[in-house]
Protein backbone atom coordinates (compact mmCIF):
# COMPACT_ATOMS: atom_id res chain seq x y z
CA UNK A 1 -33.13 48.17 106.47
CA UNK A 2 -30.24 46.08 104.93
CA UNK A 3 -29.28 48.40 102.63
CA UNK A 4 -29.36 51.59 105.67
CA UNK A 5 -26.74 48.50 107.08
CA UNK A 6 -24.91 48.58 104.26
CA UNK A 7 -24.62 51.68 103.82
CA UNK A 8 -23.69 52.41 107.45
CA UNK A 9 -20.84 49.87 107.52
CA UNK A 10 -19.40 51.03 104.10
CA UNK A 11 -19.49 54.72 105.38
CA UNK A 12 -17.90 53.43 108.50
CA UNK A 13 -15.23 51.64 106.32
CA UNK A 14 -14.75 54.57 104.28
CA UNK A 15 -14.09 56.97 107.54
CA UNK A 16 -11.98 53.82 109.04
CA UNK A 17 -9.58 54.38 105.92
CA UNK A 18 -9.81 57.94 106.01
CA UNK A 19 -8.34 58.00 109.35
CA UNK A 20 -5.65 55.35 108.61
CA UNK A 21 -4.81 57.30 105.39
CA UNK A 22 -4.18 59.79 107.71
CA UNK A 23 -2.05 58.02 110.73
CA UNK A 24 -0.18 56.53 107.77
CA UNK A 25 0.73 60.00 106.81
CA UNK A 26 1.89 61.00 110.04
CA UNK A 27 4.29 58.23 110.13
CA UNK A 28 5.76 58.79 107.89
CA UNK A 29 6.66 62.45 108.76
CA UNK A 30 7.68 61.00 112.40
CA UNK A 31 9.72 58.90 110.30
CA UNK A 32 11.44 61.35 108.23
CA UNK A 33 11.48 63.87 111.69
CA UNK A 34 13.26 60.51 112.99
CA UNK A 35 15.44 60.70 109.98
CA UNK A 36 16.58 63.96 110.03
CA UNK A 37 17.12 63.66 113.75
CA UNK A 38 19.47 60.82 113.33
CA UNK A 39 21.40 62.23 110.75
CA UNK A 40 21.63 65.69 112.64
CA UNK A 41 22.93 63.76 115.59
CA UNK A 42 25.69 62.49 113.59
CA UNK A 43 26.58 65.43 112.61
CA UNK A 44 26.82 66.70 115.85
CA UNK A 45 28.63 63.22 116.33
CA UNK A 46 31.00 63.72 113.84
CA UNK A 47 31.50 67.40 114.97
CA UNK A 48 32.18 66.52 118.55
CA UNK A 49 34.78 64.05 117.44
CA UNK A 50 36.57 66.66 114.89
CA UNK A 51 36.28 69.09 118.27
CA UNK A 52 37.76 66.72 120.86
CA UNK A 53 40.10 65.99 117.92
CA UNK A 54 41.30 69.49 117.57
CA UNK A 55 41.29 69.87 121.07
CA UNK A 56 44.08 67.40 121.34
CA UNK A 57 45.96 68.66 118.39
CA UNK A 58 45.87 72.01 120.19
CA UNK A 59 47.19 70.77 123.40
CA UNK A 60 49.81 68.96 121.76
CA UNK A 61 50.88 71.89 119.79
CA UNK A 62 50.90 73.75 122.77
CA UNK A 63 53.14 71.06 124.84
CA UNK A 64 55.11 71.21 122.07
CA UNK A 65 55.42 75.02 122.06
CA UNK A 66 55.56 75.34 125.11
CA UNK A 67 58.57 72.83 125.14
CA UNK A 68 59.98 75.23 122.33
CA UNK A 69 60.21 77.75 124.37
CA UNK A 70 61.55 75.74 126.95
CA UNK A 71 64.43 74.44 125.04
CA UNK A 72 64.84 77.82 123.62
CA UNK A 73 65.22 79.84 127.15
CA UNK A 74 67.80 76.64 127.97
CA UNK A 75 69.54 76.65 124.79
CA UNK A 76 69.68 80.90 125.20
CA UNK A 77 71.53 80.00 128.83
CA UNK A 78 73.26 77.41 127.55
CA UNK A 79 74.83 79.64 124.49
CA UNK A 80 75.23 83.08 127.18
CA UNK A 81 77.48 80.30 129.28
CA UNK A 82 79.73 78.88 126.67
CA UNK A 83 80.37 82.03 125.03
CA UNK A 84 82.30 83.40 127.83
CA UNK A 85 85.39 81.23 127.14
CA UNK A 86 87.92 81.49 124.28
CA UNK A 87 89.35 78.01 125.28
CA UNK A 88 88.21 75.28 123.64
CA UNK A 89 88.40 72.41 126.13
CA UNK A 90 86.16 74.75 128.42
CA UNK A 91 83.67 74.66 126.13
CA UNK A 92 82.20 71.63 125.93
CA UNK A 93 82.76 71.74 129.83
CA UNK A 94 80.36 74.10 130.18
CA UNK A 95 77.39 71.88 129.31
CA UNK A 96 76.79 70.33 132.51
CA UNK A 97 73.97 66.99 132.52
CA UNK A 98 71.74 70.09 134.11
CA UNK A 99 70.82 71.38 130.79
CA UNK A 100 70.88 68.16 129.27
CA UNK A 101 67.98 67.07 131.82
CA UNK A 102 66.02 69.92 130.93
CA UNK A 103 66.45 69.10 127.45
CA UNK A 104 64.61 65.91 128.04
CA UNK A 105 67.40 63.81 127.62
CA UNK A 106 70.27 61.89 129.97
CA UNK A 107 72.56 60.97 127.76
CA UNK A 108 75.10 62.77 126.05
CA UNK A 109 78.30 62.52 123.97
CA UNK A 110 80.40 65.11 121.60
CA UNK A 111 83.04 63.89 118.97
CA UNK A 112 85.60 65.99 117.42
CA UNK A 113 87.66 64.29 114.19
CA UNK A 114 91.41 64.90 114.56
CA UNK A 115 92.52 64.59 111.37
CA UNK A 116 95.95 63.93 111.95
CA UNK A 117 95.63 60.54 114.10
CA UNK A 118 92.45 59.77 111.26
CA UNK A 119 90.48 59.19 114.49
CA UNK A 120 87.69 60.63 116.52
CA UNK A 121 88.19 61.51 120.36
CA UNK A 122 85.49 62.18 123.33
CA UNK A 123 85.19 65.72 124.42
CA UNK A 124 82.24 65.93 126.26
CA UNK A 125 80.60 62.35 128.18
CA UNK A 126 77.24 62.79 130.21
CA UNK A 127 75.06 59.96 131.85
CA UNK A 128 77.84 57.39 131.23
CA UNK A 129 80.32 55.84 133.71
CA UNK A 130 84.39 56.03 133.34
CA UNK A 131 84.56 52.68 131.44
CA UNK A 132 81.94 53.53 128.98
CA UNK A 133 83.35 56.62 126.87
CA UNK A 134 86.46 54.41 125.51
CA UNK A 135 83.85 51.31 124.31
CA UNK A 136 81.49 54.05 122.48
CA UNK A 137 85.21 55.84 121.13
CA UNK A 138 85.96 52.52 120.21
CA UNK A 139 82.15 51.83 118.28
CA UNK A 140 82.23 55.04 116.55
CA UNK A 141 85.84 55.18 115.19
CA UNK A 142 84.89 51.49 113.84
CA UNK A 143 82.00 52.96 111.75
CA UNK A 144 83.96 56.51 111.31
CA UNK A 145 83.16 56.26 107.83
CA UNK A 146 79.10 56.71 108.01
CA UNK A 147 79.83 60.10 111.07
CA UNK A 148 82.50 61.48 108.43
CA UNK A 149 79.74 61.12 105.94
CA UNK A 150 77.01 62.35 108.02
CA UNK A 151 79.22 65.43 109.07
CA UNK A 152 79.52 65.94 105.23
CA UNK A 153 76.36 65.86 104.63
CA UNK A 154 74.79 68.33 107.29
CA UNK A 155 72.35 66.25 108.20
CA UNK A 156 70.63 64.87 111.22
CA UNK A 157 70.04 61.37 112.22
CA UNK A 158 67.61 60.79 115.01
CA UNK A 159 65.53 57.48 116.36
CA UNK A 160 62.66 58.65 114.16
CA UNK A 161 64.59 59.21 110.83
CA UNK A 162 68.45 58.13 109.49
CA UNK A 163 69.53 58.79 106.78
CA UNK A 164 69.98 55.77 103.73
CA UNK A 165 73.76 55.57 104.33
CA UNK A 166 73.87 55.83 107.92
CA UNK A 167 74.07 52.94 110.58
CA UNK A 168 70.30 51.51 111.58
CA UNK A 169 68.87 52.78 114.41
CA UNK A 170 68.92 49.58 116.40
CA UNK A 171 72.67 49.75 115.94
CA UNK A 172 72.91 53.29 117.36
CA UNK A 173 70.50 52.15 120.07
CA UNK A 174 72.91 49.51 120.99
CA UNK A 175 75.80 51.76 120.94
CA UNK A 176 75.28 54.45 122.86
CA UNK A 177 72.07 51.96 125.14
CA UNK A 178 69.42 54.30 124.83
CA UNK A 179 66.19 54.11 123.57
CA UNK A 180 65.69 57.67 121.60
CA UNK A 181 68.15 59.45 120.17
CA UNK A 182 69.38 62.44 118.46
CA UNK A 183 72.62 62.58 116.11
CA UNK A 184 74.14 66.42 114.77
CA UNK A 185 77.19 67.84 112.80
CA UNK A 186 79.11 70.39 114.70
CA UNK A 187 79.83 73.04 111.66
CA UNK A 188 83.19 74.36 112.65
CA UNK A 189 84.78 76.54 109.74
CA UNK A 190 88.21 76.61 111.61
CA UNK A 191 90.16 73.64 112.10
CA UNK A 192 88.23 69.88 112.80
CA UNK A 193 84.67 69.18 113.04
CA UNK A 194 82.45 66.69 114.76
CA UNK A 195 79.03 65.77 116.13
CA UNK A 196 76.58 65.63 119.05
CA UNK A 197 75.04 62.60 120.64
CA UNK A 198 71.85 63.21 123.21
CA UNK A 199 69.72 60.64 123.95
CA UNK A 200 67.26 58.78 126.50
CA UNK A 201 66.47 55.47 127.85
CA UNK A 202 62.36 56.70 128.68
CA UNK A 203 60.22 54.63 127.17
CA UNK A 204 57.58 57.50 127.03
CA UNK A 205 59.97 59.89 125.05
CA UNK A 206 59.46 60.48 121.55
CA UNK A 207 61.75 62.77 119.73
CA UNK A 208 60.04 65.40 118.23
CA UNK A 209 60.72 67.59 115.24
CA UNK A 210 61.38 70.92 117.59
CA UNK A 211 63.56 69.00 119.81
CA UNK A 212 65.46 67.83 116.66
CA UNK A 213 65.86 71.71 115.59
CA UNK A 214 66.88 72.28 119.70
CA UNK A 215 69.56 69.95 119.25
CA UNK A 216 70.34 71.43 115.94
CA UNK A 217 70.57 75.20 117.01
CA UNK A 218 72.99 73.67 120.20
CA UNK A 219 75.08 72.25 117.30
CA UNK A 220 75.15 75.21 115.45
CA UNK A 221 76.44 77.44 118.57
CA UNK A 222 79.01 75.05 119.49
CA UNK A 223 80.33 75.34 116.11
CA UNK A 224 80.59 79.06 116.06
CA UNK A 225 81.85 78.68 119.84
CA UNK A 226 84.69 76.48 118.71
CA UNK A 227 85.48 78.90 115.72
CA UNK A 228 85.73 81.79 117.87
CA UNK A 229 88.23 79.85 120.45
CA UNK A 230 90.53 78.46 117.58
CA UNK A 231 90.26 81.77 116.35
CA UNK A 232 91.15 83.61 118.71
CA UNK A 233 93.82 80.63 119.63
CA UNK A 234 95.37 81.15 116.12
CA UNK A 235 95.57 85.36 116.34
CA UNK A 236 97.12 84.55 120.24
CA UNK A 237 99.49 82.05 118.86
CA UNK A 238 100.44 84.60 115.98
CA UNK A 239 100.94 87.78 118.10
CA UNK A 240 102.97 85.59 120.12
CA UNK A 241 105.27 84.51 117.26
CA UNK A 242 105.16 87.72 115.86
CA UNK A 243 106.16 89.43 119.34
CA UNK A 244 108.94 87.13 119.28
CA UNK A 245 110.63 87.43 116.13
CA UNK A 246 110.16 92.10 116.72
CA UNK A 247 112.20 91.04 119.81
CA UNK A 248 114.91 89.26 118.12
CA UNK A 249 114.80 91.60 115.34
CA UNK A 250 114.92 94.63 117.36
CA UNK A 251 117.97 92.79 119.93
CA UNK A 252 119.26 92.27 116.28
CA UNK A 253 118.86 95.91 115.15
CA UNK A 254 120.07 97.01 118.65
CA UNK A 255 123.37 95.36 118.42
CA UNK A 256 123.84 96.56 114.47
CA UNK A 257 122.79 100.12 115.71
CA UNK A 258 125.72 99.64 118.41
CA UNK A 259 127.93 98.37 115.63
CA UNK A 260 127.09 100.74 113.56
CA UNK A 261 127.82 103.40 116.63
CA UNK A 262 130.83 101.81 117.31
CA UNK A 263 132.62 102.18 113.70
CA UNK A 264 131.44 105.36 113.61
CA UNK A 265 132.71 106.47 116.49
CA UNK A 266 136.16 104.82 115.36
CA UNK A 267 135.66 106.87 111.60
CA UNK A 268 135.12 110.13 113.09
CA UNK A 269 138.11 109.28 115.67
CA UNK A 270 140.23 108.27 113.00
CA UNK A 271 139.47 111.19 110.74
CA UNK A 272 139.77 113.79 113.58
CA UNK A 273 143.05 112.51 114.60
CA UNK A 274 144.52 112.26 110.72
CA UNK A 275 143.31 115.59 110.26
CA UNK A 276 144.98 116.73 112.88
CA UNK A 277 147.88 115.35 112.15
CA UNK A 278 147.76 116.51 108.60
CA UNK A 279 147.36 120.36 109.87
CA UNK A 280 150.89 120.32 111.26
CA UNK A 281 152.84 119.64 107.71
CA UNK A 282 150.05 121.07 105.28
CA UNK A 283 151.00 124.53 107.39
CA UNK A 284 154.48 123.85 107.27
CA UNK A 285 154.82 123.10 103.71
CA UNK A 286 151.85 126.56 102.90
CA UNK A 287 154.52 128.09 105.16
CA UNK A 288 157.72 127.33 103.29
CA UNK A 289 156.20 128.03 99.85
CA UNK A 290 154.92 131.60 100.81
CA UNK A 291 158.31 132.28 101.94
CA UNK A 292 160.06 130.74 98.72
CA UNK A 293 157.20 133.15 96.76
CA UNK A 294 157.81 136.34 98.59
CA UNK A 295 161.56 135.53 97.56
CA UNK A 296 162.93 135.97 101.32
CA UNK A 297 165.58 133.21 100.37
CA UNK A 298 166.51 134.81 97.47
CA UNK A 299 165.27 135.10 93.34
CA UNK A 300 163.00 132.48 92.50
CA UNK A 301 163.01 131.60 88.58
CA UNK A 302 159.74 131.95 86.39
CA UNK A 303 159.18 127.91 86.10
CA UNK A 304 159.33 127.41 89.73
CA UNK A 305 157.03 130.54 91.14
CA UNK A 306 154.50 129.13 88.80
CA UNK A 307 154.97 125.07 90.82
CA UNK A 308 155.38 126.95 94.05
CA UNK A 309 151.91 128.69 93.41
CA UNK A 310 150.34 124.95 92.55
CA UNK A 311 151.96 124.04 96.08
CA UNK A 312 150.18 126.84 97.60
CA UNK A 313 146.88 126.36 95.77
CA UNK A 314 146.86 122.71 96.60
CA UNK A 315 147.36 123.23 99.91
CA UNK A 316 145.06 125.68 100.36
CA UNK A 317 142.77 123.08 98.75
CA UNK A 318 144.11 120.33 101.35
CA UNK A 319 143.06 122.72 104.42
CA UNK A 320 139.93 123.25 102.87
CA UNK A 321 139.17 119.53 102.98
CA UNK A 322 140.88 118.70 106.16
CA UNK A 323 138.24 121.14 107.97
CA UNK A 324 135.53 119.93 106.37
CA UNK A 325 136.52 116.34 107.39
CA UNK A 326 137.08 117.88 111.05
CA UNK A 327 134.22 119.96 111.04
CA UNK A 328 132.02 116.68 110.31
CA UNK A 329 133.83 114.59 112.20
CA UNK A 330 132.89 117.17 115.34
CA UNK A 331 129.41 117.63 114.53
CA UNK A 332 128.59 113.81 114.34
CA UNK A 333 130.18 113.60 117.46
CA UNK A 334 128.24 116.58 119.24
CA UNK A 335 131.30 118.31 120.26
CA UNK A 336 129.90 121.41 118.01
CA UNK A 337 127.15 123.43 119.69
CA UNK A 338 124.76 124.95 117.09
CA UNK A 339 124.80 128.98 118.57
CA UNK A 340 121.11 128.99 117.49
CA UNK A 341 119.65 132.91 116.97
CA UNK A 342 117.44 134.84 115.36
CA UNK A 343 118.61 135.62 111.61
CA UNK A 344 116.89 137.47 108.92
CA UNK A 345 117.17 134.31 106.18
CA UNK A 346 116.48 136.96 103.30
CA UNK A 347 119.79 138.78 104.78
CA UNK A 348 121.91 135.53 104.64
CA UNK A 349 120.79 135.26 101.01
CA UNK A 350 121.95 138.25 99.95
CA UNK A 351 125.29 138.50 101.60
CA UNK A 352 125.50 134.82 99.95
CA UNK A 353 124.81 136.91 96.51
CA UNK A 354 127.09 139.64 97.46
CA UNK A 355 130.11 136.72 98.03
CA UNK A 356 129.60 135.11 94.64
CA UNK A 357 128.70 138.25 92.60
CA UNK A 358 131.85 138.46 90.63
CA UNK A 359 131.43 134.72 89.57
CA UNK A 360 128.32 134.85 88.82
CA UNK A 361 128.78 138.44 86.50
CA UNK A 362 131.65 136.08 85.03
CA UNK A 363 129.05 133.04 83.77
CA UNK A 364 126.89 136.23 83.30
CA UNK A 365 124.07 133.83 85.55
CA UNK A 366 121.56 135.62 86.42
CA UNK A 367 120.99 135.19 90.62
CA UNK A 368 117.19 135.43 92.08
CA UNK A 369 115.78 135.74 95.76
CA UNK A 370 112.43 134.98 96.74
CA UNK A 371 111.95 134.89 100.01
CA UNK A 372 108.11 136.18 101.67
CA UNK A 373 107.97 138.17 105.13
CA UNK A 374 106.50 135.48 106.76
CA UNK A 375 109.85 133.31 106.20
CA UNK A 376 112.33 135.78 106.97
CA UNK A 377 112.70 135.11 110.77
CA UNK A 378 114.56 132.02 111.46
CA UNK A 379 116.61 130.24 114.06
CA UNK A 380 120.27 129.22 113.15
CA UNK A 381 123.72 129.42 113.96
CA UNK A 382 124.70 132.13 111.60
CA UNK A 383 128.10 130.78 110.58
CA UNK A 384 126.56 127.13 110.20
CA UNK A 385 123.77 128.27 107.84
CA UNK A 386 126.01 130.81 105.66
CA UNK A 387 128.65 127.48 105.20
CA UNK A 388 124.92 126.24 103.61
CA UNK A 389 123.79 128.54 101.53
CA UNK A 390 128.00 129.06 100.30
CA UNK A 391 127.88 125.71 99.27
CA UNK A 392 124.58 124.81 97.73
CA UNK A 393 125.00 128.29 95.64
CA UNK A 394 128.32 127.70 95.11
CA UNK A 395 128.04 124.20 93.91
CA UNK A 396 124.76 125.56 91.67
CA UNK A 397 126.91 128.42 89.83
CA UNK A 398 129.55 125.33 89.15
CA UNK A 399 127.24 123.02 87.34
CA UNK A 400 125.43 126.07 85.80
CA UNK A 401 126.37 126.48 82.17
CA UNK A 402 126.69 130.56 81.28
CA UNK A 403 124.10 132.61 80.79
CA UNK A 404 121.24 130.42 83.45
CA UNK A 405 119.82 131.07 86.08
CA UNK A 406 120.15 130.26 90.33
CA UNK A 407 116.87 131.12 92.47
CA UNK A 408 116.40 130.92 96.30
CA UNK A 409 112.70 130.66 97.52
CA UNK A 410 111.51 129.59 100.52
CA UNK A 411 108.13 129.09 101.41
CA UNK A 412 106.42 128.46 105.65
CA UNK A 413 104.21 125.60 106.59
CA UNK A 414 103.40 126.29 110.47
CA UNK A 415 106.51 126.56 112.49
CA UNK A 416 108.89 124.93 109.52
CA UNK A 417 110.75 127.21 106.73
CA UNK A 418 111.64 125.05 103.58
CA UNK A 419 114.28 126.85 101.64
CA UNK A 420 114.53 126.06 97.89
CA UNK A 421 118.33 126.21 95.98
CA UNK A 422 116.91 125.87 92.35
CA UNK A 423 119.52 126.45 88.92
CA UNK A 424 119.56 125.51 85.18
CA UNK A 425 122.47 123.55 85.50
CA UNK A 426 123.27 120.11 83.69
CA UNK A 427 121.34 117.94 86.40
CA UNK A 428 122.01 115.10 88.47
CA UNK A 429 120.93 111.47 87.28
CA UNK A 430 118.56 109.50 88.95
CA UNK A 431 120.28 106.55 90.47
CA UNK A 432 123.53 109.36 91.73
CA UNK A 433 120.82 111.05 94.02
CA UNK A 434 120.71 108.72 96.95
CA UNK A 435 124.40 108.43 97.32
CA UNK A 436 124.79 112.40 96.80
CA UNK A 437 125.16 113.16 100.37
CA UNK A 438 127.91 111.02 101.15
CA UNK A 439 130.91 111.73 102.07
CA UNK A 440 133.53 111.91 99.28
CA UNK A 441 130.99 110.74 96.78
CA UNK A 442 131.03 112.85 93.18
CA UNK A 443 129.12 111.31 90.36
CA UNK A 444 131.06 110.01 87.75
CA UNK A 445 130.39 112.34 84.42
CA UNK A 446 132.44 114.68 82.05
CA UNK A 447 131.73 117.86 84.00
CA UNK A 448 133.09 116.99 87.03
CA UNK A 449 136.00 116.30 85.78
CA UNK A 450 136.30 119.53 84.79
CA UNK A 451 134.59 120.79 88.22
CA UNK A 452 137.00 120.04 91.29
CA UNK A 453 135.60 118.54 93.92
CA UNK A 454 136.23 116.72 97.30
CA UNK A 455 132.77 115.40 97.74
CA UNK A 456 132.47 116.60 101.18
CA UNK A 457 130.94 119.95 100.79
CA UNK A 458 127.20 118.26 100.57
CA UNK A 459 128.21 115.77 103.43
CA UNK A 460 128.69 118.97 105.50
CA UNK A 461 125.62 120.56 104.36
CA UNK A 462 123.81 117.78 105.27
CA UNK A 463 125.44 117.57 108.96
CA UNK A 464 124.79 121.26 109.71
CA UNK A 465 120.84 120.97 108.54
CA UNK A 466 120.04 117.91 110.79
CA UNK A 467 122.14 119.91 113.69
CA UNK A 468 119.50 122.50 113.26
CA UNK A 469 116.99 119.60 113.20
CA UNK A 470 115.93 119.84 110.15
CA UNK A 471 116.25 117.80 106.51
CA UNK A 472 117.86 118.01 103.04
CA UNK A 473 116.90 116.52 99.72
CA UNK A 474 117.40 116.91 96.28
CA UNK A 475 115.32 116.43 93.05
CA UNK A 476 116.94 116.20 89.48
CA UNK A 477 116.48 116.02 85.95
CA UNK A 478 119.47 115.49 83.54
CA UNK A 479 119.04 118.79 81.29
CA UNK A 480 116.58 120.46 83.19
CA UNK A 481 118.75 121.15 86.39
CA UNK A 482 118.59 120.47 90.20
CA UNK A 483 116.43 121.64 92.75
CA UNK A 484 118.04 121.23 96.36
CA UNK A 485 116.02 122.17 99.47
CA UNK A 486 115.91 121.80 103.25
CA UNK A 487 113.90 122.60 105.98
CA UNK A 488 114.76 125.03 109.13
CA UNK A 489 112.80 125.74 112.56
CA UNK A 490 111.05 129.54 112.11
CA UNK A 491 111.80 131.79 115.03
């Protein structure tokens, strides 16, 4: 019986720690259930944090884009409104403490350095009353040095950052008696620069990086603003100057021009009256040597015929020039009316050939005309234009050694004709060609002294083409000969 006891309790004690073993067991998976529960929930702890976190880094982005874009649309009105003046003291009058406000800010100044007086001066003053500007003028110009430096620099000094060798923040604080601020060059590439002051007594405002590029961008277009105006200040002031002196130059050209009239208008006076009154004895002294050479006052020896016939040829040659001095004389004047007709210009060549044929079989120069269909018609006062082409081919078979050649082209380019007197002759030197179409002018070289001359013949010419409006030139090479030509209206 004790031992059935025995047995019973130690098969009782035996299930006992069966079952313990067991609850022991679960425990510990409740505990490490518990466990992994607890650490799960921190997780999710943790998580929730880093969510609420983001959350409120999202928002804030957002307020601070959405701020951005704000400032942006202001700064775009802002920009649209300044732009429309070219005056520079109207620009900085066009930011009005509305814009400032919805900047975020109340307080505003703008500097510009004039670097004559070594000074800077107010131009724009917001949120401040009339005594204020002049103590803050006063402040800055004190510490000009550090803005001067800053403005060098391109940087921007604000109540979160300043720059190492700029004035402390409290300082600026106390200067301008505001809380926050913001501190920008104004980039100007024409004439002085200068900066921008906004800031804010709120306690709750913190400048921000975007507002800080706001301010920036507002710097930047008051720069180019201010550039444009001086600009366009500068170009005004020049066309003004420049207007002036055309206006005093042309008064000044006006009154030469009316000199310039008046002598000659006194020169062709002078020279129609002395050839007038040169006409009178030249014909009475052509007179009485034809009659001492026809011998109506009786035998006239050998050695005076032959000074009687100089008389006459000399004052042939004196009659010759006198007309051409009254025949220019009358055409710069106007008193000559060009009898403009139709002429065949191939026709006035010819008879032009026909006059000097014996000379030129003399110099045995051989005499060319080239002149197309298309250039034949022309419009010209036929005894005008045959006085031309007499003396440019008569002056050619002068300076034309024997045995050369004289050619006449012409060649049409729409309604003008240009006619072209080329010969073989000697040539003309370089520096002679300008003057060779003044009156009385001969260049100075061996042949002409051999060649008589009055140096009025081209003069003429040059008259009777610009008459017919047209033009005249000449082009030379010493040895090679001359080339003259002018230009006529086509009919």
């Amino acid at each position: 019986m004790p031992n059935l006891i025995f047995i019973s309790f130690c098969v009782t004690i035996a299930a006992l720690g069966v079952f313990l073993l067991a609850k022991v067991q679960k425990l510990k998976e409740k505990e490490k259930q518990i466990s992994s529960l607890k650490s799960s929930l921190e997780e999710m702890d943790e998580q929730a944090k880093l969510i609420m976190r983001t959350d409120m880094e999202l928002n804030k982005t957002q307020e601070e884009l959405d701020k951005k874009i704000s400032g942006l649309d202001i700064l775009q009105k802002l920009s649209k409104d300044i732009s429309t003046t070219l005056e520079e003291k109207q620009i900085f009058r066009k930011i009005g403490s509305e814009y400032l406000e919805e900047l975020g800010f109340e307080k505003s100044f703008a500097f510009l350095w004039n670097d004559l007086k070594r000074e800077f001066y107010v131009c724009l003053s917001l949120g401040y009353d009339e005594t204020e500007p002049e103590k803050v003028k006063s402040s800055v110009n004190k510490d000009k040095g550090y803005y001067l430096e800053l403005i060098s620099s391109g940087k921007t000094a604000s109540s979160v950052f300043t720059p190492d060798n700029f004035l402390t923040k409290e300082k600026v604080c106390n200067i301008y008696q505001v809380r926050s601020f913001i501190i920008c060059p104004i980039p100007a590439q024409e004439g002085d620069q200068g900066f921008i002051f906004v800031g804010t007594q709120n306690i709750e405002t913190h400048i921000t990086e975007g507002e800080q590029e706001l301010i920036t961008i507002l710097a930047n277009q008051i720069g180019q603003t201010l550039d444009n105006a001086r600009l366009f200040e500068k170009t005004w002031r020049s066309q003004q100057e420049l207007e002036i002196k055309v206006e005093e130059r042309t008064r000044q050209l006006s009154q030469a021009l009316d000199e310039v009239g008046k002598v000659s208008k006194r020169k062709s006076d002078f020279i129609s009256s002395v050839s007038h009154e040169l006409r009178t004895p030249l014909t009475s002294i052509k007179g009485y040597a034809a009659i001492l050479l026809a011998g109506k006052l009786g035998a006239v020896p050998e050695e005076i015929r032959i000074r009687l016939e100089k008389i006459n040829r000399h004052s042939d040659e004196l009659v010759h020039m006198v007309n051409d001095l009254l025949d220019i004389s009358r055409i710069e004047s106007g008193k000559v009316n060009m009898k403009l007709e139709t002429l065949d210009l191939n026709y006035v060549a010819e008879k032009v050939a026909d006059l000097l044929s014996e000379q030129l079989k003399a110099k045995n120069i051989a005499f060319g005309i080239n002149i197309p269909e298309d250039c034949r018609n022309i419009l010209a006062d036929r005894s005008q234009i045959e006085r031309v082409f007499i003396n440019l081919a008569g002056n050619a078979l002068k300076f034309t050694p024997e045995n050369g050649k004289i050619n006449i082209n012409a060649h049409r380019s729409g309604r003008v004709i240009q006619v072209d007197v080329t010969d073989t002759g000697f040539g003309i030197p370089e520096d002679a060609q300008g003057k060779l179409f003044q009156e009385f002018f001969r260049v100075e070289n061996a042949i002409n002294q051999e060649v008589k001359g009055t140096g009025l013949g081209l003069a003429l010419v040059k008259h009777i083409i610009e008459a017919h409006q047209g033009r005249i030139w000449v082009k030379s090479k010493l040895s090679e000969g001359s080339t003259f030509s002018f230009t006529l209206n086509a009919a």
